[in-house]
Protein backbone atom coordinates (compact mmCIF):
# COMPACT_ATOMS: atom_id res chain seq x y z
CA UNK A 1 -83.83 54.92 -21.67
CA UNK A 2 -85.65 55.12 -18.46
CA UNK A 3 -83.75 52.46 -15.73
CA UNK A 4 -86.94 50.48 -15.10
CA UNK A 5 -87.61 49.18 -19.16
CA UNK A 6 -84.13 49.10 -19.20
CA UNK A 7 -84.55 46.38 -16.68
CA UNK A 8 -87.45 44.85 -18.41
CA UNK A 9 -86.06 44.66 -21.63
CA UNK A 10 -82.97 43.63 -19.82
CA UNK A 11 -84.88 40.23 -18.08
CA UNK A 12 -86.50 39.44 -21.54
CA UNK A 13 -83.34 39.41 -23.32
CA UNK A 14 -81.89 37.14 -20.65
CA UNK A 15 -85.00 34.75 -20.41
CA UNK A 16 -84.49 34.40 -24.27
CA UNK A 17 -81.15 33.29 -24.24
CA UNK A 18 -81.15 31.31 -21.40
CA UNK A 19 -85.04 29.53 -22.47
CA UNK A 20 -84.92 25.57 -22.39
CA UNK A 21 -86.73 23.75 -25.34
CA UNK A 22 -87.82 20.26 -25.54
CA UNK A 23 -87.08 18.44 -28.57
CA UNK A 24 -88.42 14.86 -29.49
CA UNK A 25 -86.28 12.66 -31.72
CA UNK A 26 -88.57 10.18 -34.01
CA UNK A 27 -86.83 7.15 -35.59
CA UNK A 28 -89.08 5.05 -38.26
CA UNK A 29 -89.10 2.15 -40.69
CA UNK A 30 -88.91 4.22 -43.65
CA UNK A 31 -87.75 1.46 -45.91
CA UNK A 32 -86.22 3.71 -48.47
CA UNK A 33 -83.03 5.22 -47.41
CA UNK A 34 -83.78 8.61 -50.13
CA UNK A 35 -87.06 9.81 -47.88
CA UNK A 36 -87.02 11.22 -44.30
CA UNK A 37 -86.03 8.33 -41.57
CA UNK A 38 -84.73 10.74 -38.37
CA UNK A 39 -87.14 13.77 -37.29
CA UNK A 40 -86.64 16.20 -35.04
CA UNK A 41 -89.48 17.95 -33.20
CA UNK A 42 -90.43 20.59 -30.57
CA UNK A 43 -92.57 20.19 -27.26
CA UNK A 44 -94.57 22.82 -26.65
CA UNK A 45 -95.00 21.76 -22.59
CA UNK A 46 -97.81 24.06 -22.33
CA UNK A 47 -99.72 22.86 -24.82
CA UNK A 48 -98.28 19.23 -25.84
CA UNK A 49 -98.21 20.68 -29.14
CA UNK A 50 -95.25 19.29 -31.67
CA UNK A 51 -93.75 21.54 -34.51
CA UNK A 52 -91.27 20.17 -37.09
CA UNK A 53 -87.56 21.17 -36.36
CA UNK A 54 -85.86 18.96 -38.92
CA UNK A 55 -85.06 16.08 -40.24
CA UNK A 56 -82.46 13.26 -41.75
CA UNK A 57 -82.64 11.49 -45.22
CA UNK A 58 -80.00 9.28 -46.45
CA UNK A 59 -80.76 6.20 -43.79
CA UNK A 60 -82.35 3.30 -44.40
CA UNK A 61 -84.69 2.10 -41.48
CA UNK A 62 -83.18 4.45 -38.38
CA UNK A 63 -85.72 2.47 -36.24
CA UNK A 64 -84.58 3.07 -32.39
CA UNK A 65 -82.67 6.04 -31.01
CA UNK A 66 -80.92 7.40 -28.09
CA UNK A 67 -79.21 10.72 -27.35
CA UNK A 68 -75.72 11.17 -25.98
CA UNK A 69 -75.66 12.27 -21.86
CA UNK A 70 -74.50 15.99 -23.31
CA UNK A 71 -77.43 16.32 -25.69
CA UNK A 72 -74.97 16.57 -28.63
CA UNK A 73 -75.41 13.22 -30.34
CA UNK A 74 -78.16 10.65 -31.58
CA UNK A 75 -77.45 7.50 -32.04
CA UNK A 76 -79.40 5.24 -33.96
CA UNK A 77 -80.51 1.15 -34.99
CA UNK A 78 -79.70 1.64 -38.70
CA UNK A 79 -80.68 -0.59 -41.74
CA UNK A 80 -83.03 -2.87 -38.86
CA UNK A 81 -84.74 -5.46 -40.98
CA UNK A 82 -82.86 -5.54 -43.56
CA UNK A 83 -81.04 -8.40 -45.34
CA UNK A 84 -77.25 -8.44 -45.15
CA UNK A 85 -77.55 -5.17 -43.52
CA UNK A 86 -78.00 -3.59 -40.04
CA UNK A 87 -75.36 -0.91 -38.54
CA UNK A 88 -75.62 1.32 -35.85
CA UNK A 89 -74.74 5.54 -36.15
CA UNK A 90 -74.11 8.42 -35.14
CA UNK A 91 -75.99 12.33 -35.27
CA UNK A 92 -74.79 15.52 -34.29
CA UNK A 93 -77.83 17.79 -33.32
CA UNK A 94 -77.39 21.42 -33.16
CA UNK A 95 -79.95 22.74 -30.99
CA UNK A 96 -79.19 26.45 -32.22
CA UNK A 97 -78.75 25.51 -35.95
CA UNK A 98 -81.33 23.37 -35.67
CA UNK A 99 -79.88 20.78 -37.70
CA UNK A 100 -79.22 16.71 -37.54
CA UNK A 101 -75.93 15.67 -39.62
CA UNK A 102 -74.40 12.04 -40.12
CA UNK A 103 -71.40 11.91 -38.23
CA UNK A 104 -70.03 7.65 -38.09
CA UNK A 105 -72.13 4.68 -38.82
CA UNK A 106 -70.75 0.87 -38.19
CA UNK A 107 -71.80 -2.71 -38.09
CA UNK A 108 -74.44 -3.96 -35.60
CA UNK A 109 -73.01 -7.32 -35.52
CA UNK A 110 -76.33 -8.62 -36.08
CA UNK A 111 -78.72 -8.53 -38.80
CA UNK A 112 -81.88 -6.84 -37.08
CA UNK A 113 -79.97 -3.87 -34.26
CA UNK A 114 -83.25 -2.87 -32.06
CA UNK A 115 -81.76 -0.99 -29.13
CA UNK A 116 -79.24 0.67 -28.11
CA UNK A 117 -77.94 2.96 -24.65
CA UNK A 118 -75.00 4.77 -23.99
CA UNK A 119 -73.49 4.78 -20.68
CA UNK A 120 -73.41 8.04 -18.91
CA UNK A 121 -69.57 8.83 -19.10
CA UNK A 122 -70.70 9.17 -22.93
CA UNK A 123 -67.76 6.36 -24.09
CA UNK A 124 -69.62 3.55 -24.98
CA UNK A 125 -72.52 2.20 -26.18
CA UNK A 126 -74.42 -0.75 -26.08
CA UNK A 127 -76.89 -2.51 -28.94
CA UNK A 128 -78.74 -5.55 -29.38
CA UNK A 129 -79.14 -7.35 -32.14
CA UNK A 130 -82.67 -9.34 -32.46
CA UNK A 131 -82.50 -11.76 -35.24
CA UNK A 132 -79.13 -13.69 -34.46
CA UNK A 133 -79.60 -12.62 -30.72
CA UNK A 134 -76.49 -10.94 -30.00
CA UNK A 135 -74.78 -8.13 -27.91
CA UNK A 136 -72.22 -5.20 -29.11
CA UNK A 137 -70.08 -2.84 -26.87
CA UNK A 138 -69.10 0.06 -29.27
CA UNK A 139 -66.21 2.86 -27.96
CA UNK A 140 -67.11 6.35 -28.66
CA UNK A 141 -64.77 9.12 -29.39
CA UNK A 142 -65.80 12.82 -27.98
CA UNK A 143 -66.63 14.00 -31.14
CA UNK A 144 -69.60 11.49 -31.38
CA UNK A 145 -67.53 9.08 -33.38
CA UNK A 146 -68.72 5.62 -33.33
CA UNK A 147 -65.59 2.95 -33.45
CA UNK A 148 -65.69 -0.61 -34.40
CA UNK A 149 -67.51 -3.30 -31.83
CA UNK A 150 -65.07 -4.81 -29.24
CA UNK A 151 -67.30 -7.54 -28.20
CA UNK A 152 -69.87 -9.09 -29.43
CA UNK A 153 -71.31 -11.85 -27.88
CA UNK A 154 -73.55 -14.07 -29.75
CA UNK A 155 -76.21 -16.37 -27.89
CA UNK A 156 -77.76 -19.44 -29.42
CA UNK A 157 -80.62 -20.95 -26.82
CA UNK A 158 -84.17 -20.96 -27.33
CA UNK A 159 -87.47 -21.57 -25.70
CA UNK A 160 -90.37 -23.72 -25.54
CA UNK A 161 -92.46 -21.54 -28.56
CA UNK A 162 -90.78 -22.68 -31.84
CA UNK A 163 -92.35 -20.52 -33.78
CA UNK A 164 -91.10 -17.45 -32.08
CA UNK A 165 -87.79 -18.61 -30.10
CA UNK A 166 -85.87 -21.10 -31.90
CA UNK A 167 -83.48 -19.02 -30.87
CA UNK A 168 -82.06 -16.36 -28.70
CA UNK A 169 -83.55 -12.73 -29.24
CA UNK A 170 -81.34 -9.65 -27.45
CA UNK A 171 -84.67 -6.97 -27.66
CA UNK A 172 -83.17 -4.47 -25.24
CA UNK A 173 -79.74 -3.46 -23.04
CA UNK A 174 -80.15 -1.79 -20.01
CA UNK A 175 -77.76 -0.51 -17.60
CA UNK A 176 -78.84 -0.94 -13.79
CA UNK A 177 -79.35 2.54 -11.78
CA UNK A 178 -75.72 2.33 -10.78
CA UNK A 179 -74.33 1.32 -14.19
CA UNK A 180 -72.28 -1.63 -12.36
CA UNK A 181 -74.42 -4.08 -14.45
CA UNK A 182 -75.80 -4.16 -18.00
CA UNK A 183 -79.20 -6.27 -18.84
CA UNK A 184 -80.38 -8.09 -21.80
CA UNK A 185 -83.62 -9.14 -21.72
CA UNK A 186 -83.75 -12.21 -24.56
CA UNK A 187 -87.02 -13.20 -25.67
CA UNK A 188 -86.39 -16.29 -27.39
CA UNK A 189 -84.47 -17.57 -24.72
CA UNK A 190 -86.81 -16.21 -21.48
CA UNK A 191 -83.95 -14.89 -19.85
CA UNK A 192 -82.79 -11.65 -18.77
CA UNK A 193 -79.16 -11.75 -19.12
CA UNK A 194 -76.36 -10.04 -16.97
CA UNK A 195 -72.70 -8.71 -17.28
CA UNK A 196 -71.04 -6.56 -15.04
CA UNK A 197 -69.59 -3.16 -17.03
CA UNK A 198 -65.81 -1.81 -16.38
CA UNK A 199 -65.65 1.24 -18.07
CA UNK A 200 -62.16 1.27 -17.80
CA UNK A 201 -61.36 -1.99 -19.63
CA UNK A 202 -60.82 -2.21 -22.74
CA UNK A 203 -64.06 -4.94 -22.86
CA UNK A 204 -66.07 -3.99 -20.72
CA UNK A 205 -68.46 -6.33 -20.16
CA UNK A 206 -67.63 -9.24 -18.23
CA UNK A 207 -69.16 -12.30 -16.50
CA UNK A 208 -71.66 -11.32 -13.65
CA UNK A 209 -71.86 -13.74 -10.63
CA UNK A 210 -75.91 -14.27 -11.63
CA UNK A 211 -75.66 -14.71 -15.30
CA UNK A 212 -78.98 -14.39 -15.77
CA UNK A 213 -82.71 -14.38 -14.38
CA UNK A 214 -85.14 -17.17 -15.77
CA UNK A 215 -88.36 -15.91 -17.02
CA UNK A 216 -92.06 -17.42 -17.19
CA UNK A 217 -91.41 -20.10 -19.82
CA UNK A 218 -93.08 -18.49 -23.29
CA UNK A 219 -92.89 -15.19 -22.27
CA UNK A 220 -90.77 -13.43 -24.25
CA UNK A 221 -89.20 -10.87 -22.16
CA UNK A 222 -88.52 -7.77 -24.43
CA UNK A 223 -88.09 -4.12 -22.35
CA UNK A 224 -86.89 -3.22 -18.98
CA UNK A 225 -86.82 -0.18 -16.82
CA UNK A 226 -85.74 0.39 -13.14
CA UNK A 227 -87.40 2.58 -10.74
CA UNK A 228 -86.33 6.36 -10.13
CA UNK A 229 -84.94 5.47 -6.11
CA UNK A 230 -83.25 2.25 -7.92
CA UNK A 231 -84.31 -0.43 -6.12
CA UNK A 232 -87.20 -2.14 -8.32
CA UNK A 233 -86.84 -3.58 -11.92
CA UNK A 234 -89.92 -3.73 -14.59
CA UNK A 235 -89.77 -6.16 -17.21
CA UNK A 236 -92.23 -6.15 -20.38
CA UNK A 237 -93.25 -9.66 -21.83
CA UNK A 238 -94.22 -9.16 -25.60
CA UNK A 239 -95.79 -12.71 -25.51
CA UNK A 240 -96.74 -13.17 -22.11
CA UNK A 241 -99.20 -10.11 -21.92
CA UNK A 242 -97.14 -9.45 -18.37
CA UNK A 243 -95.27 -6.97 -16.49
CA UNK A 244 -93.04 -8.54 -14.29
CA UNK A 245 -91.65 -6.96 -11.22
CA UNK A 246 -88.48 -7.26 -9.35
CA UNK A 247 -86.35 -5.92 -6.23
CA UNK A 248 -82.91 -5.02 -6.97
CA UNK A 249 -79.76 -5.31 -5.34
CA UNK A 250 -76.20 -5.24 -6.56
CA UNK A 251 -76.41 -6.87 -10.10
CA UNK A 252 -79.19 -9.30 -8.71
CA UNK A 253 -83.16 -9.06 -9.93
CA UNK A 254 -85.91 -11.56 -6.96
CA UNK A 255 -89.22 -12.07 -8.54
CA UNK A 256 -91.91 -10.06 -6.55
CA UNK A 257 -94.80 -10.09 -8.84
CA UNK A 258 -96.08 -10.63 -12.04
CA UNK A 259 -99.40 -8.46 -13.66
CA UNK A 260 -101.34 -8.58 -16.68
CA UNK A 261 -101.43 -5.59 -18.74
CA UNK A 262 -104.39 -6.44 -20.75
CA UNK A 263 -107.71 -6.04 -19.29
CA UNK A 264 -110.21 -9.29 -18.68
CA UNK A 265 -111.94 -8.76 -22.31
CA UNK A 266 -109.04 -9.86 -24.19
CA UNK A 267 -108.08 -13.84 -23.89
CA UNK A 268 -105.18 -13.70 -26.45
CA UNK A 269 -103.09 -12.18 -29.00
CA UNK A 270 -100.85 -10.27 -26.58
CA UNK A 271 -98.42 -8.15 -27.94
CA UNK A 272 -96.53 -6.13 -24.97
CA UNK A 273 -93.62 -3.58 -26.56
CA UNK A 274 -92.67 -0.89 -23.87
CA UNK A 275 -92.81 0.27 -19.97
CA UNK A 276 -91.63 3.43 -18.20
CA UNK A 277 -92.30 4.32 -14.74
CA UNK A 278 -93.38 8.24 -14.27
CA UNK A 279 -90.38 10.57 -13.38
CA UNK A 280 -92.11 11.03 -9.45
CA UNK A 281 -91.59 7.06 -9.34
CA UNK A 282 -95.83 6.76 -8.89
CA UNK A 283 -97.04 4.73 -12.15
CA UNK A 284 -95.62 2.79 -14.53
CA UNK A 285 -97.10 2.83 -17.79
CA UNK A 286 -96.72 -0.28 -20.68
CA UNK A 287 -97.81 -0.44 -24.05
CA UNK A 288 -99.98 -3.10 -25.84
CA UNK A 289 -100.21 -3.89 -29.52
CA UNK A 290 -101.95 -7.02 -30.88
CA UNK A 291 -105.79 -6.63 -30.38
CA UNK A 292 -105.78 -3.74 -27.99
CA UNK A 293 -103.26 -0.56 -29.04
CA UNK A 294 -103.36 0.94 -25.59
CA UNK A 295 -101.49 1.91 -22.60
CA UNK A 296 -102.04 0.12 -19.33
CA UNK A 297 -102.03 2.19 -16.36
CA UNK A 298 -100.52 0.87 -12.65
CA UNK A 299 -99.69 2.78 -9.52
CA UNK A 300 -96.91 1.79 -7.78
CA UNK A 301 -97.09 0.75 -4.24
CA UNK A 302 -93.90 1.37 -1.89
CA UNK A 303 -93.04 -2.40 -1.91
CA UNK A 304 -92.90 -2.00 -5.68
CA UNK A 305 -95.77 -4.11 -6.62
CA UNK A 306 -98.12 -2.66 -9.19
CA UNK A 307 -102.08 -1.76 -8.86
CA UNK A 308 -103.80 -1.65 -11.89
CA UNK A 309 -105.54 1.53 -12.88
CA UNK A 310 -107.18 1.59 -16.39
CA UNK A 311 -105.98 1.96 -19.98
CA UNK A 312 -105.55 4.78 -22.80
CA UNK A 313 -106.14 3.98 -26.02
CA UNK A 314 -103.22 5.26 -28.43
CA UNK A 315 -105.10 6.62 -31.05
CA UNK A 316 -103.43 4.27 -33.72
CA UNK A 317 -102.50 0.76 -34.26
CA UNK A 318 -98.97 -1.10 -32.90
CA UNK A 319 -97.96 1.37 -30.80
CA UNK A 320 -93.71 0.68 -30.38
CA UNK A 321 -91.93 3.02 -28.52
CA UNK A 322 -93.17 5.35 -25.63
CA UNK A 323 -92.03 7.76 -23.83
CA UNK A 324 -92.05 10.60 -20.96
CA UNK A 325 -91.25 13.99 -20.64
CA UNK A 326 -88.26 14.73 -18.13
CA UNK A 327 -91.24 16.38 -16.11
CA UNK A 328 -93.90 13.45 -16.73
CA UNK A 329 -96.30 15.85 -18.23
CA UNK A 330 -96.58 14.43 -21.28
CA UNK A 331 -96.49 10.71 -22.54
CA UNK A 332 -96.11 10.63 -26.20
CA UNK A 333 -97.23 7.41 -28.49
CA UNK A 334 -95.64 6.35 -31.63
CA UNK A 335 -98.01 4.03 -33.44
CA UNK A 336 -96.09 2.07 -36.33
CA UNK A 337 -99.04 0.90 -38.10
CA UNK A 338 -100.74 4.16 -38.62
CA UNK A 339 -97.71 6.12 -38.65
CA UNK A 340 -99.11 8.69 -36.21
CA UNK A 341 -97.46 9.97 -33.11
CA UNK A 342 -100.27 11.35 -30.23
CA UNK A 343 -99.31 13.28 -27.33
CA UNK A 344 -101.00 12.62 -23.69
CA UNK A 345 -101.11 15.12 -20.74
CA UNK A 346 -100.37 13.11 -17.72
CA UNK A 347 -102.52 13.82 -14.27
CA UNK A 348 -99.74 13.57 -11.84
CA UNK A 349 -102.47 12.55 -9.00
CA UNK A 350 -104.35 10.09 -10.81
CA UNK A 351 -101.82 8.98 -13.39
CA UNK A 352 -104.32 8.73 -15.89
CA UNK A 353 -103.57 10.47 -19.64
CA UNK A 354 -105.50 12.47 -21.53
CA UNK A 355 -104.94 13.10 -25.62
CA UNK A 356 -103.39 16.78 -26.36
CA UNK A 357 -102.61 18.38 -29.23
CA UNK A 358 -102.94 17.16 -32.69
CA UNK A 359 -101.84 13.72 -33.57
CA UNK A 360 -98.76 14.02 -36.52
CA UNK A 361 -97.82 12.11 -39.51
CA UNK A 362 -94.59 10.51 -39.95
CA UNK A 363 -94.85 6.74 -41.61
CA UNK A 364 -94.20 3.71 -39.95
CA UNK A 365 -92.82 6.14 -37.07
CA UNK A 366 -91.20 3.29 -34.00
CA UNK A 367 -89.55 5.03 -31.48
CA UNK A 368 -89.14 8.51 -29.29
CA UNK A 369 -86.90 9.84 -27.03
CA UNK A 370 -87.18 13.21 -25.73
CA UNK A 371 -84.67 15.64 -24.22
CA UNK A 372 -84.57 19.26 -22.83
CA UNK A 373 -81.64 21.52 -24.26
C-alpha cells in the first residue's frame, strides 16, 4: 500500500474512533409503565436532525432527567403524578451498545418528584418533590447505584394564592456555580430556599446563613439557572409571567431586576416553565405555556439585566423542558401537549432561533437534556 493512502486511510480510521456524538435524553408522562417512557436520540449538529437511538419501557411516568458528570448514568423523576407513588432511578447508557438499562430506583420522599441534579463529584443527588413540597439528598455508589434518602426535609408554608399555594411546592434544586450552596425555588411558598452542601458529611445539606430569598408575593417561583462567569442568578415565575434577575455572591441572591416574558398582547394566563442562558453567557432564553407556547428571547447586558428581544413560537402546545446544546447551536423544545419535540438553530449574533429539522413524536414528551459522548 502506497505510504500516502496509508495515511489517509490511517486519519479516517482514527477520526472514526475518536468522533463525538450528541445524544438527547427525552423523559415523558407516559402514564403506562408497559410503553416507551425514556428515549434516547442523536444530534445531528449539522443539520439539527434527531434519529432514534433507543429507548426504556418498564417506567411509569420518567418525567425529568439528568445525566451523571461521566456520561454513564441517567437519572430520572419516576412514577411523578402518581398516587401513592413517586421514586427516583437510575440508567446506565452505553454510548457504544447503544443501550439504556435500569440499574436502582428508590423513594422520592414525596408524592409528585419533578427535578433532580447531581453534584459534580457524581455522589449525590438532589430531588424535589412538588406536591408535599419537600427536599431529598440521595448517596450514589460508582456503579450508578441510587441508595436510600438521608434527608428529607419537608416544608409546610404557603402563599397568598390559595388555589395554587396552600402549601409549599419544591419545583427545582440547583446547585450555585461553586456548588457551596444548593437552591430550591418553592412556588407555593414564593421563596427560593438555601442550604449550604458538605459533600463530605454524611448530610450534607445544612442551614445557610440566608435561608432563603422572598419572592414577588403570587409568583410562583419554579426554575433557576446561574450565568456561565457565575455571578448572576435567573429565576422563572410560572405564575408571575416574570424572569427575575439576581447578583450572586457566596450563597447570597440581591434583586436587580424583574422582566416580563410575555409580550404586551397577552394580559393573563401566564404559565412560565423553563430558562437557560446561551453557553457564550449572551441571551437567556424562557419558555411560556398558557396562551402563548413560545420562547422569549433577552440579551444579556454586562450588569446582568436582561433586554428583551422577540419570541419563537414552539411549534406545539405546553412546552416543559428546554434545552441547549453544549455549543448553543441548537435549542430543542419539548411540547407536552402535542407530544412533539422541535429543534431550533440558534444565531449566535442575534440570538434569535430558527426551526430545523423535522419536529418528532414521542407523547406527552416533558423534559431534555443533552450531552456529547
Amino acid at each position: 500500500m502506497k505510504p500516502i493512502l496509508f495515511l489517509i486511510i490511517s486519519i479516517i480510521s482514527l477520526s472514526k474512533i475518536h468522533a463525538q456524538h450528541t445524544y438527547t435524553f427525552f423523559g415523558s408522562f407516559n402514564r403506562d409503565k408497559d410503553t416507551e417512557g425514556l428515549y434516547v436520540y442523536e444530534l445531528d449538529t449539522l443539520s439539527g436532525k434527531l434519529s432514534k437511538v433507543t429507548s426504556f419501557t418498564g417506567m411509569l411516568n420518567p418525567s425529568f432527567l439528568t445525566v451523571s458528570p461521566n456520561g454513564k448514568y441517567v437519572f430520572a423523576c419516576t412514577e411523578s403524578k402518581t398516587k401513592n407513588g413517586g421514586s427516583v432511578s437510575s440508567f446506565a447508557f452505553d454510548p457504544e451498545k447503544k443501550s439504556l438499562t435500569l440499574i436502582s430506583k428508590q423513594k422520592s420522599g414525596g408524592e409528585n418528584p419533578v427535578y433532580l441534579t447531581v453534584h459534580p463529584n457524581g455522589k449525590w443527588l438532589v430531588n424535589g418533590n412538588y406536591t408535599e413540597g419537600s427536599v431529598s439528598v440521595y448517596p450514589v455508589s460508582e456503579n450508578g447505584q441510587i441508595q436510600p434518602y438521608v434527608q428529607n426535609f419537608q416544608f409546610a408554608e404557603g402563599s397568598e394564592d390559595p388555589n395554587r399555594q396552600e402549601r409549599a411546592h419544591i419545583h427545582s434544586t440547583v446547585f450555585s456555580p461553586d456548588f457551596n450552596y444548593i437552591f430550591l425555588p418553592d412556588l407555593g411558598a414564593d421563596k427560593i430556599r438555601t442550604y449550604r452542601f458538605e459533600t463530605e458529611k454524611d448530610q450534607p445539606l445544612q442551614p445557610a446563613a440566608i435561608p432563603f430569598t422572598a419572592t414577588v408575593p403570587g409568583s410562583g417561583p419554579r426554575h433557576l439557572t446561574f450565568h456561565p462567569n457565575g455571578k448572576f442568578a435567573y429565576c422563572i415565575e410560572e405564575m408571575g409571567g416574570a424572569v427575575s434577575v439576581y447578583s450572586y455572591d457566596n450563597g447570597k441572591l440581591n434583586s436587580l431586576q424583574r422582566i416580563h416574558t410575555h409580550s404586551e398582547k397577552y394580559k393573563e394566563n401566564f404559565e412560565g416553565s423553563d430558562v437557560h442562558v446561551s453557553p457564550d453567557g449572551r441571551f437567556l432564553y424562557a419558555s411560556n405555556r398558557g396562551n402563548e407556547n413560545n420562547i422569549a428571547i433577552f440579551s444579556i447586558r454586562d450588569d446582568g439585566t436582561l433586554k428583551t428581544v422577540g419570541y419563537r413560537s414552539t411549534k406545539g402546545q405546553h412546552p416543559r423542558v428546554f434545552n441547549l446544546d453544549p455549543d448553543g447551536k441548537f435549542l430543542i423544545a419539548t411540547n407536552a401537549g402535542t407530544g412533539t419535540v422541535v429543534v431550533f438553530r440558534r444565531n449566535p449574533e442575534t440570538g434569535l432561533l430558527k426551526k430545523a429539522g423535522r419536529k418528532i413524536k414521542i407523547k406527552s414528551v416533558s423534559c431534555v437534556e443533552i450531552r456529547r459522548y
